[in-house]
Every structure is written in structure tokens, then in C-alpha cells.
N, C-alpha and C. Protein backbone atom coordinates (compact mmCIF):
# COMPACT_ATOMS: atom_id res chain seq x y z
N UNK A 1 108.56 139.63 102.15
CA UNK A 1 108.90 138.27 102.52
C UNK A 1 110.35 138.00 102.15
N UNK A 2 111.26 137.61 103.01
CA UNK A 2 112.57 136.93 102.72
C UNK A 2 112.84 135.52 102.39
N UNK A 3 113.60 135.88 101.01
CA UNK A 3 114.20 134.79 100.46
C UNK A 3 114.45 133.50 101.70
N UNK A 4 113.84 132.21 101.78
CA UNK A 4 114.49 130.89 101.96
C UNK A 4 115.53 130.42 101.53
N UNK A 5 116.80 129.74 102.44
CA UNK A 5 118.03 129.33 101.51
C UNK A 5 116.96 127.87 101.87
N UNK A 6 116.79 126.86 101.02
CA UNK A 6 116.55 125.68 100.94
C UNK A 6 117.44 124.63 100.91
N UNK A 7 118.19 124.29 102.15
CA UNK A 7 119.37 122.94 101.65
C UNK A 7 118.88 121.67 101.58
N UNK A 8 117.36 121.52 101.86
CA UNK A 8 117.35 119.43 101.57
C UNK A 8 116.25 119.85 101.39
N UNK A 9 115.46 118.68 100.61
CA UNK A 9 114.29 118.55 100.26
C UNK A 9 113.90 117.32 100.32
N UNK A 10 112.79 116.62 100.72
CA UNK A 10 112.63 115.47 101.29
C UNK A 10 110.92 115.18 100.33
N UNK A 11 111.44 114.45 99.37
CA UNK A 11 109.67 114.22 98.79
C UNK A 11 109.15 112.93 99.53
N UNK A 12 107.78 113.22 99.58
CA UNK A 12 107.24 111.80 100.19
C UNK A 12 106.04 111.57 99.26
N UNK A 13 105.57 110.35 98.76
CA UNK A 13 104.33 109.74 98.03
C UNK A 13 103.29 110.20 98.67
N UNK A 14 102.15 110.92 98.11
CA UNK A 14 101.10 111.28 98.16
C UNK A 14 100.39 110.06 98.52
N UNK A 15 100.36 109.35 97.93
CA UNK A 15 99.28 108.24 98.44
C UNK A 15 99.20 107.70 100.20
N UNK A 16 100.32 107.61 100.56
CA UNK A 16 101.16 107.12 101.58
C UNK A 16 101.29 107.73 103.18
N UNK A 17 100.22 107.99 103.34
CA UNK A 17 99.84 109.20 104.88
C UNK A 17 101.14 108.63 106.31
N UNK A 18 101.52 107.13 106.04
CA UNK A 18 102.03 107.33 107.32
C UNK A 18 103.41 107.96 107.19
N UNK A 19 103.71 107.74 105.91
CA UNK A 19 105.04 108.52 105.97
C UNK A 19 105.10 110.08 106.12
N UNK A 20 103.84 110.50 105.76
CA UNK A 20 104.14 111.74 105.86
C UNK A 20 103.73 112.37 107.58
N UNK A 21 103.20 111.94 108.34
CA UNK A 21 103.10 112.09 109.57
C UNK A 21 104.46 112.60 110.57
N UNK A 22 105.23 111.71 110.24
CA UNK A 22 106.71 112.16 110.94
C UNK A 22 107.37 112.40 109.83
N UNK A 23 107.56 113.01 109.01
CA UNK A 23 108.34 113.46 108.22
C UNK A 23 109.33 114.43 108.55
N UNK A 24 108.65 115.33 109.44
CA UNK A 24 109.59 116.59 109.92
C UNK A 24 110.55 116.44 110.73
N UNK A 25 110.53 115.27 111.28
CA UNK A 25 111.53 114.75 111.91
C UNK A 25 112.66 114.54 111.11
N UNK A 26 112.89 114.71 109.98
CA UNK A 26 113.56 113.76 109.22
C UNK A 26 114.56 115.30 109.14
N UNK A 27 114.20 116.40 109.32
CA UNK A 27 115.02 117.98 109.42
C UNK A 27 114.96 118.66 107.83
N UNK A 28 114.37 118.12 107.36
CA UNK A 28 114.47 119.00 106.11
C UNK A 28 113.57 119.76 106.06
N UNK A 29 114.50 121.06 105.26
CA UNK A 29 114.35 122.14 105.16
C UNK A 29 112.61 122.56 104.27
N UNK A 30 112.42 121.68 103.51
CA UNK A 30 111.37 121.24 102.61
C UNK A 30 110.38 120.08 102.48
N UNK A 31 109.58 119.81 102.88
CA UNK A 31 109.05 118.62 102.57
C UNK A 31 107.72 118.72 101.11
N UNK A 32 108.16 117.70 100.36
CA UNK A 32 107.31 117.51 99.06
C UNK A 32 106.38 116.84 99.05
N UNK A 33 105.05 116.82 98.98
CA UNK A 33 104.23 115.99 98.67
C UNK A 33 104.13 115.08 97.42
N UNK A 34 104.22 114.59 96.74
CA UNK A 34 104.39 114.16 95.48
C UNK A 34 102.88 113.26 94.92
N UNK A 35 102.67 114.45 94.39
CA UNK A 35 101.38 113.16 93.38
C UNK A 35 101.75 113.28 91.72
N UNK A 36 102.84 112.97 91.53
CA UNK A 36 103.47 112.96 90.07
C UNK A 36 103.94 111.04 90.01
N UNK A 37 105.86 110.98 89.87
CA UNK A 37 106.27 109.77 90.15
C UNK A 37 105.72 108.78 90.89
N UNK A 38 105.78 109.19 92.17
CA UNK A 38 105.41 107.97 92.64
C UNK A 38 104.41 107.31 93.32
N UNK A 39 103.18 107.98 92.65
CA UNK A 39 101.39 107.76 92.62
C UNK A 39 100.97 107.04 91.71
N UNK A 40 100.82 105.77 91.61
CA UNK A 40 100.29 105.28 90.57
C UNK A 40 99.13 105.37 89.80
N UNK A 41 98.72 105.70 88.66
CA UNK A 41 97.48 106.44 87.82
C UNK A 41 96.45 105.76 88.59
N UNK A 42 95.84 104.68 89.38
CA UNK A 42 94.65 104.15 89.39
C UNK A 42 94.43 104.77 91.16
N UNK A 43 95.65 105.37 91.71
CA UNK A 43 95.66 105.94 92.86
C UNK A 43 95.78 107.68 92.98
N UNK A 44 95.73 108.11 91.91
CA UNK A 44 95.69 109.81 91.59
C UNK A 44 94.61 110.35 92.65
N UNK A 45 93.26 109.73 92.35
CA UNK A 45 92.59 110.42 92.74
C UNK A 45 91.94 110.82 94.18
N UNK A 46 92.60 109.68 94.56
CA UNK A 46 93.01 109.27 95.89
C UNK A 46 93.43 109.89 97.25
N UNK A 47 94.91 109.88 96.06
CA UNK A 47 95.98 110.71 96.35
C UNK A 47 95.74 112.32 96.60
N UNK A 48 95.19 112.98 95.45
CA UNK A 48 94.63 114.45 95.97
C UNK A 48 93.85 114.70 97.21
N UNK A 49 93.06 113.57 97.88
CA UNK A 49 91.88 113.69 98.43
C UNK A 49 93.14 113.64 99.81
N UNK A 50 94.24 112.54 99.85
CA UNK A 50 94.86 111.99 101.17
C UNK A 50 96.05 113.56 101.47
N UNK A 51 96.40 114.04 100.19
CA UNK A 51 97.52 115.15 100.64
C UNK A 51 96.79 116.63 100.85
N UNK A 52 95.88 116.58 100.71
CA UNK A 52 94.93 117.64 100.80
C UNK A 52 94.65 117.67 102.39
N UNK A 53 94.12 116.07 103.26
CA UNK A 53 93.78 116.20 104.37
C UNK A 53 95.08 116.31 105.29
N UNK A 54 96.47 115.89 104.65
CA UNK A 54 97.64 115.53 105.25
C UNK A 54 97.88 117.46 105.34
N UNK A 55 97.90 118.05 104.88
CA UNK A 55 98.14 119.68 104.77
C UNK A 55 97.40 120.21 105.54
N UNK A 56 96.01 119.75 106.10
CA UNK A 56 95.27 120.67 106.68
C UNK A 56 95.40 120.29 108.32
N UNK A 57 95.77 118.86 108.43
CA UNK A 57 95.80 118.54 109.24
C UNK A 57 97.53 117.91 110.43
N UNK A 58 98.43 117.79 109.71
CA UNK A 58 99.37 117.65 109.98
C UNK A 58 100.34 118.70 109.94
N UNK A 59 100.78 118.60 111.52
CA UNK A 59 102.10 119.91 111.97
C UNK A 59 103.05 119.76 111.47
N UNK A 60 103.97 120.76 110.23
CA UNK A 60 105.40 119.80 110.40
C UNK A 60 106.09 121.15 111.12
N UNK A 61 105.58 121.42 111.81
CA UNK A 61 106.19 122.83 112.48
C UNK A 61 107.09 123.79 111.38
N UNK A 62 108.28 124.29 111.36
CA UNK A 62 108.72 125.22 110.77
C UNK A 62 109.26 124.61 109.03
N UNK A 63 108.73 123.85 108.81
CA UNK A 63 109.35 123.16 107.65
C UNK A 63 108.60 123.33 106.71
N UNK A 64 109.07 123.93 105.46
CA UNK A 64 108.06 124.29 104.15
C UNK A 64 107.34 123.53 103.81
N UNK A 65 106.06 123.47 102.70
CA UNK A 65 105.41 122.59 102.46
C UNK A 65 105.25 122.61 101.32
N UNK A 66 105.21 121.69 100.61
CA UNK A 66 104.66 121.65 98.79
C UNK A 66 104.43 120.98 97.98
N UNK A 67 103.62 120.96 97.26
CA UNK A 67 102.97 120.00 96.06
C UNK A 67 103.59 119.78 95.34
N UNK A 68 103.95 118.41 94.57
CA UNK A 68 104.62 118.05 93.24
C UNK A 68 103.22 118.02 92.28
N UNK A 69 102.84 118.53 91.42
CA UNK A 69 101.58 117.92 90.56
C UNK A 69 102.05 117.14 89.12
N UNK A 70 101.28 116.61 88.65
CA UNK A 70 101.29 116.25 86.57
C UNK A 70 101.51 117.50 86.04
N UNK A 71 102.24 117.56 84.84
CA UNK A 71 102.10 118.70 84.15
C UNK A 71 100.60 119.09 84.00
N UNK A 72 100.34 120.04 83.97
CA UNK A 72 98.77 120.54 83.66
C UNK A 72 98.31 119.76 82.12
N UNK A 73 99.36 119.55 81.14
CA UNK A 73 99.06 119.32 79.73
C UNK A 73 98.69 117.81 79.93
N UNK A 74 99.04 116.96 81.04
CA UNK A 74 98.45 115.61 81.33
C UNK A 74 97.38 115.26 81.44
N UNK A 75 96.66 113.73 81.39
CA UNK A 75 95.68 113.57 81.90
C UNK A 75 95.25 113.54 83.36
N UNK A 76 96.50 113.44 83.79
CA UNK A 76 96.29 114.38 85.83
C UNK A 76 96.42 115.60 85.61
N UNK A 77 97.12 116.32 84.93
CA UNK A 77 97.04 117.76 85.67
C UNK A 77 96.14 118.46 85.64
């Protein structure tokens, strides 16, 4: 497998499905899911259930994909 040069990275809130729908539009090289910052604790669990279906089900065609999580040593991770 060859190295990715990665120039932008574009995080979007886990909780938050419509943003992540067109996201790839947006041209970055990366797109982040984020269930760390900007998930609020009473929406965590939520949140795993909404970026889980957003991954299985949404194209972003050639654009990387990836999880932000809690540290594992948290009460999310």
C-alpha cells in the first residue's frame, strides 16, 4: 500500500448526519468523523450508532475516512 500525502482534513460532528452527507464536496483530502470534542456526553451514544450508519452507508467517493474517538482511558472510550 502507498503512502497518502494528506493536505486538508475536514472533521465533522458525529452526532450531526446532515453535514456529513455532502461533505466530500467540500474536496478534502480526509474527512473526520468526530465523536470526541464536539459530541456532547448525553449524545455519545447516539453518536456511535449515527457514524457507524453514516460509514456504511454514505459515498464520499475517493476521500479517506476516519474516526476521532475518547481516549480509551475515558469514560467514552
Amino acid at each position: 500500500m502507498r503512502d497518502k500525502i494528506r493536505r486538508s482534513r475536514l472533521y465533522m460532528p458525529g452526532n450531526n448526519p446532515y453535514l456529513s452527507q455532502n461533505a466530500f464536496l467540500f474536496g478534502a483530502d480526509c474527512i473526520i468523523l468526530d465523536l470526541e470534542d464536539s459530541v456532547p456526553p448525553t449524545e455519545k451514544f447516539a453518536s456511535r450508532i449515527l457514524v457507524r450508519n453514516i460509514l456504511k452507508n454514505v459515498n464520499f467517493g475517493e476521500t479517506e475516512k476516519a474516526v476521532r474517538i475518547n481516549p480509551l482511558s475515558s469514560p467514552f472510550g
